[in-house]
N, C-alpha and C. Protein backbone atom coordinates (compact mmCIF):
# COMPACT_ATOMS: atom_id res chain seq x y z
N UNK A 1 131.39 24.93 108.59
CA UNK A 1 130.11 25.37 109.13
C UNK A 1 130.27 25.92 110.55
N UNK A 2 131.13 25.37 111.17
CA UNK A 2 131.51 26.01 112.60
C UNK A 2 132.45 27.59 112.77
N UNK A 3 132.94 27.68 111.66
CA UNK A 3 133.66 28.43 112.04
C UNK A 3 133.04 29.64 111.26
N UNK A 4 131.33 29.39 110.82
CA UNK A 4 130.38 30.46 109.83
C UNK A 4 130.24 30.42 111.46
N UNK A 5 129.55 29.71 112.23
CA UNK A 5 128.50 29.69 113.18
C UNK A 5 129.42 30.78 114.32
N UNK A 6 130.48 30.26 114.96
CA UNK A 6 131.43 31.13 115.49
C UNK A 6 131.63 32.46 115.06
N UNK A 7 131.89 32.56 113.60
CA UNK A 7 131.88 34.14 113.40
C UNK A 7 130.75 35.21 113.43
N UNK A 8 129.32 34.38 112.94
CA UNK A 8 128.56 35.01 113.34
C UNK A 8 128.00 35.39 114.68
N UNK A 9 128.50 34.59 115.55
CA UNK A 9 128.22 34.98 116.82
C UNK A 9 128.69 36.12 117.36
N UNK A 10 130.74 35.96 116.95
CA UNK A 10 131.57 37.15 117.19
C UNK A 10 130.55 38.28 117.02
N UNK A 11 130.61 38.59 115.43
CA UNK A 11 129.96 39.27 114.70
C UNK A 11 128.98 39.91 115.45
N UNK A 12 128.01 39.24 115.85
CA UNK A 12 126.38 39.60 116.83
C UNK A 12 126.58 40.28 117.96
N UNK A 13 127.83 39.71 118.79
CA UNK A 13 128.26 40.43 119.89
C UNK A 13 128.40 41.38 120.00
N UNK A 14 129.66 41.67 118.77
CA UNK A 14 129.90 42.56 118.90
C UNK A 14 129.28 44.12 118.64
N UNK A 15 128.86 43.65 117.52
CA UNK A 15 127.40 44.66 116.79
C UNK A 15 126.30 44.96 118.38
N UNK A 16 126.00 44.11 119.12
CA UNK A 16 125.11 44.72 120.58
C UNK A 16 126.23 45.30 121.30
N UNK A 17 127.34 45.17 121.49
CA UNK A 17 128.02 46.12 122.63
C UNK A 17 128.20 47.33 121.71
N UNK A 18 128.43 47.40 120.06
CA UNK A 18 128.82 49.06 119.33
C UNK A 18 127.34 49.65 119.66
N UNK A 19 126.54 48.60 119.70
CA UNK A 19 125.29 49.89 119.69
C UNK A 19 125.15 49.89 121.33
N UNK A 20 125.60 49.35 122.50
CA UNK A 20 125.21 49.88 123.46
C UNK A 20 126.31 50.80 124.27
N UNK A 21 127.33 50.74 123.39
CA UNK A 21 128.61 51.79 123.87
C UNK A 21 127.80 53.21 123.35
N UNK A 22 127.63 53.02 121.66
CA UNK A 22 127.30 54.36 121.46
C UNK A 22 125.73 54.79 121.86
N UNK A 23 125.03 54.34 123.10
CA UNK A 23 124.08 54.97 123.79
C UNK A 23 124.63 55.65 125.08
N UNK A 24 125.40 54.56 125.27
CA UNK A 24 126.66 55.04 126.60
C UNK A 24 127.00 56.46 126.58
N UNK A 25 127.95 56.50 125.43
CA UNK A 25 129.04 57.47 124.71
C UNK A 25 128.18 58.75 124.84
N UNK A 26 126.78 58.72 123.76
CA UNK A 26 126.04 59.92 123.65
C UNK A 26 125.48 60.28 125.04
N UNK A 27 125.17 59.15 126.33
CA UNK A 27 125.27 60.17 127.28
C UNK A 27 125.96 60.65 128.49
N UNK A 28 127.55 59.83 128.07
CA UNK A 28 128.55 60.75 128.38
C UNK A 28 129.13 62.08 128.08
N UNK A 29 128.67 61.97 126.61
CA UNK A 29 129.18 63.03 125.79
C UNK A 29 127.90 64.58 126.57
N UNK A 30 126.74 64.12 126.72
CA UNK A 30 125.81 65.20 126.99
C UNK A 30 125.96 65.62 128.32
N UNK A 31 126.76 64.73 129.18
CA UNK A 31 127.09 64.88 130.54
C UNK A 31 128.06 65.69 130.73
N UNK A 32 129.31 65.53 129.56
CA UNK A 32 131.12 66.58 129.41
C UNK A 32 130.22 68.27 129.06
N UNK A 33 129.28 67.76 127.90
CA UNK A 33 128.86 68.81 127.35
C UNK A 33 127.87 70.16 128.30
N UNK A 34 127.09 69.13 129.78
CA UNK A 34 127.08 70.23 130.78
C UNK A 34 127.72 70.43 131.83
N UNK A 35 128.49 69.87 131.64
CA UNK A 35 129.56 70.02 132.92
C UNK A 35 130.61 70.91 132.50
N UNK A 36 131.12 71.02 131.32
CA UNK A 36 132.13 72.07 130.89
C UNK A 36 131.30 73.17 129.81
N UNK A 37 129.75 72.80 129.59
CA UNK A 37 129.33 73.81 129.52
C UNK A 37 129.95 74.46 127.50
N UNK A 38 129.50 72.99 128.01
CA UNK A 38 130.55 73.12 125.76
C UNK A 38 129.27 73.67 125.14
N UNK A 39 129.01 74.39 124.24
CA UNK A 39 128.04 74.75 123.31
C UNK A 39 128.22 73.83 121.74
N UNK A 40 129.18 73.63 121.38
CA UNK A 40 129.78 72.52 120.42
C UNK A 40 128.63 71.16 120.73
N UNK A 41 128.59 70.82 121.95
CA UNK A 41 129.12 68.84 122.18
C UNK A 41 127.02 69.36 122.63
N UNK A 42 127.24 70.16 123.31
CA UNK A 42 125.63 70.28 123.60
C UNK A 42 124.51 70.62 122.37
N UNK A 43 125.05 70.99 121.05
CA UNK A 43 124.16 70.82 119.88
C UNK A 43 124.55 69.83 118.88
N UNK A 44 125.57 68.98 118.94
CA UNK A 44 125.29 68.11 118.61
C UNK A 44 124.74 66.88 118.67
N UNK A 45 124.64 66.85 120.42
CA UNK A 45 123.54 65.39 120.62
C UNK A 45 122.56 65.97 121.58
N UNK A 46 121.61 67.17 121.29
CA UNK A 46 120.49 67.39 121.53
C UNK A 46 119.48 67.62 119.93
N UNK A 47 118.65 66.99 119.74
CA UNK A 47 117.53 67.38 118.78
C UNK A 47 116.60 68.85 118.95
N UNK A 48 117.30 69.81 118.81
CA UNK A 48 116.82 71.12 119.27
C UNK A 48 115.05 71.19 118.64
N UNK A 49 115.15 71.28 117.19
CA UNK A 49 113.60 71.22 116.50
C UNK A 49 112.79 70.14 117.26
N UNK A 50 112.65 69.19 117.30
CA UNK A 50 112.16 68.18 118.60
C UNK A 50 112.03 68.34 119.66
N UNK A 51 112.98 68.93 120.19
CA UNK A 51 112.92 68.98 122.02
C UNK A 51 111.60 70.18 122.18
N UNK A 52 112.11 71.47 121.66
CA UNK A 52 111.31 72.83 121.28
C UNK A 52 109.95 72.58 121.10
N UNK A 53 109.50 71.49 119.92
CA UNK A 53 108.19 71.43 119.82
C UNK A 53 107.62 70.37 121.19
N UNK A 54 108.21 69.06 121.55
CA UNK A 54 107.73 68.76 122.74
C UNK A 54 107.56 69.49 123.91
N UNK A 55 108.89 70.97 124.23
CA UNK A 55 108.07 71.52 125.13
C UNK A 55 107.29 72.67 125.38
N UNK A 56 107.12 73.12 124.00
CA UNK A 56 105.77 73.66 123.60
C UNK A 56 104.65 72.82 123.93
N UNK A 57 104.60 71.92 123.16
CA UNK A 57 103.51 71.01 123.80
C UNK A 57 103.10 70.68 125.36
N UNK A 58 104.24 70.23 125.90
CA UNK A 58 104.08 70.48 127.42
C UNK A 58 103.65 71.20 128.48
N UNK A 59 104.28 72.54 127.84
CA UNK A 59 103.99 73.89 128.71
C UNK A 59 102.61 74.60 128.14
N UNK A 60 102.33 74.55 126.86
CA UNK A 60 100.81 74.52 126.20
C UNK A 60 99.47 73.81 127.10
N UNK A 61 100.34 72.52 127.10
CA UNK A 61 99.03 71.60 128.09
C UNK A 61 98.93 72.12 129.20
N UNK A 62 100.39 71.96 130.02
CA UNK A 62 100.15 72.94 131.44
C UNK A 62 99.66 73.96 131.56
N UNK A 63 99.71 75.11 131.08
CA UNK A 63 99.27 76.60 131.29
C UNK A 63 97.19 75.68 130.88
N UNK A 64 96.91 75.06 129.47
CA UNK A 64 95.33 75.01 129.56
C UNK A 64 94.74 74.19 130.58
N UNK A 65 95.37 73.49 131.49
CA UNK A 65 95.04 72.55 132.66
C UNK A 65 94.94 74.04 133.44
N UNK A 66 95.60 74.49 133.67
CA UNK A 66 95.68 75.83 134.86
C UNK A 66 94.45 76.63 134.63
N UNK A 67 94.67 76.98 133.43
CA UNK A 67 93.84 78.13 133.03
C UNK A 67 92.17 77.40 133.18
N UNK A 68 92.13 76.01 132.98
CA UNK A 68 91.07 75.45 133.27
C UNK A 68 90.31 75.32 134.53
N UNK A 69 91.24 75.35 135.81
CA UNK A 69 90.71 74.90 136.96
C UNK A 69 90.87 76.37 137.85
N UNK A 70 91.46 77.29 136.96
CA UNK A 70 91.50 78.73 137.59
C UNK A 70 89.51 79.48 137.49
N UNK A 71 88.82 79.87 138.45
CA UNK A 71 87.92 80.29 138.81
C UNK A 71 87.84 81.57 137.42
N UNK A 72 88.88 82.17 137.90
CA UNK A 72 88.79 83.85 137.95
C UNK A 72 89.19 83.49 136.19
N UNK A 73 90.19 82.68 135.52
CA UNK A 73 90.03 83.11 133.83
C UNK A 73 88.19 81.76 133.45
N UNK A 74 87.98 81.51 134.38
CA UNK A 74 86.27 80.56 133.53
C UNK A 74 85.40 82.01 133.64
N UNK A 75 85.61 83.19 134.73
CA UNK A 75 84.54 83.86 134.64
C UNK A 75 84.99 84.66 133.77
N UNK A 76 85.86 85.22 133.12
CA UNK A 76 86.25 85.72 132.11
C UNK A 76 85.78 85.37 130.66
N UNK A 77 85.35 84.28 130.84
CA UNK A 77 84.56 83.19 129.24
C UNK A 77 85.84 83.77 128.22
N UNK A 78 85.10 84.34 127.19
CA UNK A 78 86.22 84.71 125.53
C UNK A 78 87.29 85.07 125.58
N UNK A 79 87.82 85.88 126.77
CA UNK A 79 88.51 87.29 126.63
C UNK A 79 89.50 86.23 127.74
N UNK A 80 89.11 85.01 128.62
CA UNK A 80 89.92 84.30 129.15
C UNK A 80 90.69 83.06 127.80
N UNK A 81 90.06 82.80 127.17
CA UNK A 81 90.63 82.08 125.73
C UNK A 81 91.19 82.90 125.07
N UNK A 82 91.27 83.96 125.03
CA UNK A 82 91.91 85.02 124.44
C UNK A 82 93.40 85.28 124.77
N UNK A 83 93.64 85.51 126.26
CA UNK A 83 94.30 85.97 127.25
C UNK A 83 95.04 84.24 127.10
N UNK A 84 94.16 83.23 127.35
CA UNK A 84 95.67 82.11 127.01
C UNK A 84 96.19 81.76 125.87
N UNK A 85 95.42 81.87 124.65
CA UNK A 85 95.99 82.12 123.65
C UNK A 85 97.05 83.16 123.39
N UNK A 86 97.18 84.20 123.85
CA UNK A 86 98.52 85.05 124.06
C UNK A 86 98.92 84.69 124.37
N UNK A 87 99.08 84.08 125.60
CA UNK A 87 100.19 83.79 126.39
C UNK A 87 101.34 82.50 125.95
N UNK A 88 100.01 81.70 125.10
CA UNK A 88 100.88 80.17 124.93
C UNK A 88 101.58 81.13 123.46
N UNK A 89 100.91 81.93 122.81
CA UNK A 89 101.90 82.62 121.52
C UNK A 89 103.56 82.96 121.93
N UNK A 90 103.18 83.64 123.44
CA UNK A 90 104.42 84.32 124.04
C UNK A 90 105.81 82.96 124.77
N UNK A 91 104.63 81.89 124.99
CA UNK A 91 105.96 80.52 125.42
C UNK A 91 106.32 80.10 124.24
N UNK A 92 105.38 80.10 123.28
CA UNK A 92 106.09 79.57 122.01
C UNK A 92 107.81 80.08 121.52
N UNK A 93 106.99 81.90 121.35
CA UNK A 93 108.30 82.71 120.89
C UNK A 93 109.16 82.49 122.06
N UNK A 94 109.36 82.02 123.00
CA UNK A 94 110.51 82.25 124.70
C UNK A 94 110.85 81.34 123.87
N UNK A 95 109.94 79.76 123.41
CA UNK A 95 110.91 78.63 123.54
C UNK A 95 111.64 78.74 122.45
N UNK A 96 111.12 79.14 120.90
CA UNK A 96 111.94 79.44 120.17
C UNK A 96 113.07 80.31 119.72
N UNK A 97 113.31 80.88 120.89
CA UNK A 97 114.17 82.01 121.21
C UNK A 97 115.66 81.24 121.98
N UNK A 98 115.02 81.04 123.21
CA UNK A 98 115.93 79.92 123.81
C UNK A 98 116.35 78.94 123.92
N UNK A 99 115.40 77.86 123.41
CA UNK A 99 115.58 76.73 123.38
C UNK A 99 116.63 76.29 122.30
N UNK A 100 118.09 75.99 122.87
CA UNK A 100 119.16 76.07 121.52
C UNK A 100 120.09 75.92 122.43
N UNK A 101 121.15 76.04 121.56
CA UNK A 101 122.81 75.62 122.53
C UNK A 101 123.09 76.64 123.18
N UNK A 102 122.77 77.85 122.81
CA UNK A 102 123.83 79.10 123.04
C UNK A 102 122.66 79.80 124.82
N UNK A 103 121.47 79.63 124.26
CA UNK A 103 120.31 79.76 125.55
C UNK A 103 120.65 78.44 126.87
N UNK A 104 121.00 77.15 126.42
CA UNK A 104 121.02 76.20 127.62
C UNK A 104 122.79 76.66 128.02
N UNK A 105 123.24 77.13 127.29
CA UNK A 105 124.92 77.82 127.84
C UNK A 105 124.81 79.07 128.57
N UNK A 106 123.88 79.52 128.65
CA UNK A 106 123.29 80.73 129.44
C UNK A 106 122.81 80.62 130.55
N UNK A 107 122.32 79.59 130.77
CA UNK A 107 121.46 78.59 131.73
C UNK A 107 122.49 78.11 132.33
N UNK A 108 123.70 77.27 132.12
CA UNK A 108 124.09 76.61 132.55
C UNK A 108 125.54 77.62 133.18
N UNK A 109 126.12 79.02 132.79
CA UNK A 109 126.57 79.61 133.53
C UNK A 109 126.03 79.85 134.90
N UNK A 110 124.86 80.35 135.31
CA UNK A 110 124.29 80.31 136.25
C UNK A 110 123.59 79.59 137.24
N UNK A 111 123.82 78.27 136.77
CA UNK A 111 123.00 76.99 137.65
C UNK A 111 124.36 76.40 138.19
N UNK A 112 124.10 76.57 139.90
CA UNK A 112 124.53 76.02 140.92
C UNK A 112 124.21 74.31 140.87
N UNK A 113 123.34 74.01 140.54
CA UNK A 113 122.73 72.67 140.30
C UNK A 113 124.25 71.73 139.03
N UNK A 114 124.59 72.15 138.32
CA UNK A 114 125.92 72.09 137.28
C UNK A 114 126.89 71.49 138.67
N UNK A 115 127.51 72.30 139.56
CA UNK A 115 128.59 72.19 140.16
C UNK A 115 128.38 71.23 140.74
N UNK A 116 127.45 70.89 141.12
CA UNK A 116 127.03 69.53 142.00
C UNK A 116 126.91 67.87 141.54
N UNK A 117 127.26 68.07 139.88
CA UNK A 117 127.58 67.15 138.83
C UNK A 117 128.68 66.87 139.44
N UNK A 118 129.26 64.86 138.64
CA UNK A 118 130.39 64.49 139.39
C UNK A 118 130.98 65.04 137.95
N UNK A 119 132.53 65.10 137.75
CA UNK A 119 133.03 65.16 136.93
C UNK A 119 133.24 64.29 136.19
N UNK A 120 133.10 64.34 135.17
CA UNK A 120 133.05 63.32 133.84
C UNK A 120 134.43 62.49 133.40
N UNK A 121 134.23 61.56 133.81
CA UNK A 121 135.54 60.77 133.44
C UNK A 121 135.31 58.92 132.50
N UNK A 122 135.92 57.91 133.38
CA UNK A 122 135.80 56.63 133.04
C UNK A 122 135.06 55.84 133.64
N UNK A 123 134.68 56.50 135.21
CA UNK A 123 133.75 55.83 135.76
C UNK A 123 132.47 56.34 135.73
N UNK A 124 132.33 57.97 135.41
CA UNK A 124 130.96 58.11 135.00
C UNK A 124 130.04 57.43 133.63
N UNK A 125 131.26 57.30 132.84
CA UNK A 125 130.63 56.54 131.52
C UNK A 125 130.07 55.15 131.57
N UNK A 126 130.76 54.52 132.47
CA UNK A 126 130.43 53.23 132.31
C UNK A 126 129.66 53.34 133.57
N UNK A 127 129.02 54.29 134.32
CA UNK A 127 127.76 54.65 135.74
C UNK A 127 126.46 54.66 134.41
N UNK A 128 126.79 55.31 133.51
CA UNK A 128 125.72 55.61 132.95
C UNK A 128 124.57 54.33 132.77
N UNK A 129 125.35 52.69 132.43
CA UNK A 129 125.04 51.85 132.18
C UNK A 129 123.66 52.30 133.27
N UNK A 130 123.92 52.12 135.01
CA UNK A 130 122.61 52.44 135.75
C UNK A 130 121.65 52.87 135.38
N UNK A 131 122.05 53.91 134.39
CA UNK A 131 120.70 55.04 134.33
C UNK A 131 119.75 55.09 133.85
N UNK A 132 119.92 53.83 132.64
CA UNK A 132 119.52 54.29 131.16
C UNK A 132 118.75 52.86 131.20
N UNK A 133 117.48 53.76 131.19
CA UNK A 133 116.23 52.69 130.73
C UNK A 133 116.07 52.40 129.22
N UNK A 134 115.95 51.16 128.92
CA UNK A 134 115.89 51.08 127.09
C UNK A 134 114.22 51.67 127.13
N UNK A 135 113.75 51.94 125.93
CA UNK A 135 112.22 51.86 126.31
C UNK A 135 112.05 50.83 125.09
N UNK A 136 112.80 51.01 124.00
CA UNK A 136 112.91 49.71 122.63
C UNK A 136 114.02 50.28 122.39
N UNK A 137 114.23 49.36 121.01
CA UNK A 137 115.29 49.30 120.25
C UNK A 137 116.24 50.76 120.17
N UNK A 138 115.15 51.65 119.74
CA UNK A 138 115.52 53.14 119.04
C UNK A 138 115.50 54.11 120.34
N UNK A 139 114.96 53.84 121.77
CA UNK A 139 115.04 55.18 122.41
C UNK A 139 115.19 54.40 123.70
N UNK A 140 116.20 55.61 124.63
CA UNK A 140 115.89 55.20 126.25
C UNK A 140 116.10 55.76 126.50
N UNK A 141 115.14 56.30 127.90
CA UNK A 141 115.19 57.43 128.85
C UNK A 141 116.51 56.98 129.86
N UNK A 142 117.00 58.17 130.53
CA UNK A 142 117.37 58.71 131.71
C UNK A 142 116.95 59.76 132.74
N UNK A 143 116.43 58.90 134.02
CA UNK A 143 115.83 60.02 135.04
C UNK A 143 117.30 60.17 135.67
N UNK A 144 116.86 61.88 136.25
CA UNK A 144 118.02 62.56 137.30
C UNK A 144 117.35 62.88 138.21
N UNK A 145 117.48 62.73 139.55
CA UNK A 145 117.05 64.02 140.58
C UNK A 145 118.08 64.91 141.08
N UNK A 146 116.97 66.04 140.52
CA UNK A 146 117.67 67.10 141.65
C UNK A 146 116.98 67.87 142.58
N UNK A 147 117.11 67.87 143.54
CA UNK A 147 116.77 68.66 144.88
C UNK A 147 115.09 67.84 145.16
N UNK A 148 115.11 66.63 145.09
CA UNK A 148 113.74 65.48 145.09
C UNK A 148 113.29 65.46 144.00
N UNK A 149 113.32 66.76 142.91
CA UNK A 149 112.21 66.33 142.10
C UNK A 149 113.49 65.94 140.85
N UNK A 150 112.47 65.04 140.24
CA UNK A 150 113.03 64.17 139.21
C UNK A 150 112.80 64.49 137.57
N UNK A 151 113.68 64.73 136.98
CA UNK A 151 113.68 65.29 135.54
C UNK A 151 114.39 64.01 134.82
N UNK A 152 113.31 63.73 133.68
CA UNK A 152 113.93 62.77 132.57
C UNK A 152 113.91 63.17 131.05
N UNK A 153 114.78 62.55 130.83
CA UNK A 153 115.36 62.44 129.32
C UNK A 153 114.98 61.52 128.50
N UNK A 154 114.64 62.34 127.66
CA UNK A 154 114.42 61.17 126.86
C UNK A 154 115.17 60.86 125.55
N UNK A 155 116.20 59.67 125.00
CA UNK A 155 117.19 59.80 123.97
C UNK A 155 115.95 58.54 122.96
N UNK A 156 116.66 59.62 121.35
CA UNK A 156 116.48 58.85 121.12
C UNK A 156 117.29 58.62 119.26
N UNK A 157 117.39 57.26 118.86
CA UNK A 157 118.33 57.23 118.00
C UNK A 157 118.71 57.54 116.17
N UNK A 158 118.99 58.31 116.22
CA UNK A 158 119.58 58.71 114.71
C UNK A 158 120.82 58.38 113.60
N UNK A 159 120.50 57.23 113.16
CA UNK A 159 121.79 56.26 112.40
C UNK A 159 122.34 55.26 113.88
N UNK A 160 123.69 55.94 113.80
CA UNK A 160 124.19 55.71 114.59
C UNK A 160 124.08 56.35 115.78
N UNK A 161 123.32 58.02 115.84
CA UNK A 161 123.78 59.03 117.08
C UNK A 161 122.43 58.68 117.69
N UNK A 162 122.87 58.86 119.03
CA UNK A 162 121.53 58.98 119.92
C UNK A 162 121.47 60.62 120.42
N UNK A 163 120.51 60.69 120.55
CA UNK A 163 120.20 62.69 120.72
C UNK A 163 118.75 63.43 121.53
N UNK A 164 119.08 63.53 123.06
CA UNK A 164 118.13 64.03 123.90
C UNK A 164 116.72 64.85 122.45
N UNK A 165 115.61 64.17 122.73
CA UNK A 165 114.34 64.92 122.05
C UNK A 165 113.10 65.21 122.82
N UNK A 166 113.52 64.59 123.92
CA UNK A 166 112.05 65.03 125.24
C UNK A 166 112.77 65.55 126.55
N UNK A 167 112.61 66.30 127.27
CA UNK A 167 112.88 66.53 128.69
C UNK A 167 111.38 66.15 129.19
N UNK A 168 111.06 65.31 130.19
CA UNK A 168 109.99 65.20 131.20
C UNK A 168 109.96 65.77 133.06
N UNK A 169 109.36 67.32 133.24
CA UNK A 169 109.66 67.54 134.55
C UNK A 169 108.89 66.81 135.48
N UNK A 170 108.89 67.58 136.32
CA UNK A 170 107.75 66.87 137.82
C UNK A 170 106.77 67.36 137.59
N UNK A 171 105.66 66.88 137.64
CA UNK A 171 104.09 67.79 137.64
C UNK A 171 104.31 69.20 138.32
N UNK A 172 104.32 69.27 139.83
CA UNK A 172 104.48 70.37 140.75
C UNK A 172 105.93 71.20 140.18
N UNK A 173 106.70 71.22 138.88
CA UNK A 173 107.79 71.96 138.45
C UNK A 173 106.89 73.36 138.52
N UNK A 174 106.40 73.92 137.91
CA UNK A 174 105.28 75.32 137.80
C UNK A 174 104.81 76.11 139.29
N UNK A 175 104.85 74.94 140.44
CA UNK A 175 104.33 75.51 141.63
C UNK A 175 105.71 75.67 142.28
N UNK A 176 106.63 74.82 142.33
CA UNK A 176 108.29 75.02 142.91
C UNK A 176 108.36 76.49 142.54
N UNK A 177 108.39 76.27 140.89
CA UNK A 177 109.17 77.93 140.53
C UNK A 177 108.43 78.82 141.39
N UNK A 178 107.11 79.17 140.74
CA UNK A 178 105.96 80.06 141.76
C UNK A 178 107.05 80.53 142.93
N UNK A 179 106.93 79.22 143.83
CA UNK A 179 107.46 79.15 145.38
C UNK A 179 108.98 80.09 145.46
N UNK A 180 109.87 79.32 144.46
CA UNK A 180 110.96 80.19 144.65
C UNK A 180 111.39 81.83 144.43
N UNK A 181 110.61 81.98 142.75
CA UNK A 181 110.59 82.91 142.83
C UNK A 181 109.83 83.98 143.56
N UNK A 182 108.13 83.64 143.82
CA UNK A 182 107.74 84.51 144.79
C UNK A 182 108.30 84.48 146.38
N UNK A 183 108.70 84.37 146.43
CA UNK A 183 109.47 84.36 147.97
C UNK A 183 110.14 83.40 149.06
């Protein structure tokens, strides 16, 4: 009877460290995958159909919050519901256009923000432990900041794989860009 009781314990242990290595693993693996900018390692543990429709949803809500508290599309009445209805048609087609391995490898040639990643080794994997909020059993976020404002992740689990399905930005992300790109 002791040596049922002993093995099942082994047993239990070990089964919580395989499943908390491979939460680890998947976001080491998504960390190699932007840091070297792999298109391989970056579609396999991102949920592309998932991520796409959450940030449709996101950027949908944002633009009708805007379009709501904007003066100039309320005096417009129909033809302002009109005019955001295009527009959320036109983020849809962007996101389903880009939103994919070969579009965030496009992205990630050109982001200075990349180089400023540590390089991915033995001590970033086991850093990750810090990062990673459980939220339950099946999903846990990771927040990052960059440049103050804070972007999170959200993983979450498939069999065995865990696989980014939410990005969460900063509220003020929409007024930054504005800022940068207008001047």
């Amino acid at each position: 009877m002791k040596k049922l009781f002993v093995s099942l314990s082994i047993i239990s242990v070990v089964a919580i460290i395989a499943y908390l290595f491979s939460a680890l693993y998947s976001t080491h693996q998504i960390h190699k995958g932007i840091y070297y900018n792999d298109k391989a390692i970056i579609r396999e543990y991102i949920e592309w159909k998932q991520l796409r429709q959450n940030l449709k949803n996101y950027l949908n809500i944002k633009l009708l919050k805007v379009t709501q508290k904007d003066e100039d599309f309320k005096n417009l009445g129909s033809l302002g519901v009109l005019i955001t209805s295009f527009t959320s048609k036109i983020v849809d087609t962007f996101l389903d256009t880009y939103v994919n391995s070969e579009g965030l490898s496009m992205l990630l040639q050109e982001n200075q923000m990349v180089r400023k990643l540590p390089k991915p080794g033995f001590d970033t994997l086991l850093g990750g432990f810090k990062i990673m909020e459980f939220k339950n059993h099946s999903s846990f976020r990771i927040k990052h900041k960059v440049d103050k404002q804070e972007i999170s992740l959200l993983f979450q689990r498939e069999g065995i794989d865990w696989k980014i399905t939410q990005i969460e930005f900063p509220e003020d992300l929409l007024k930054e860009f504005k800022k940068v790109n207008n001047g």
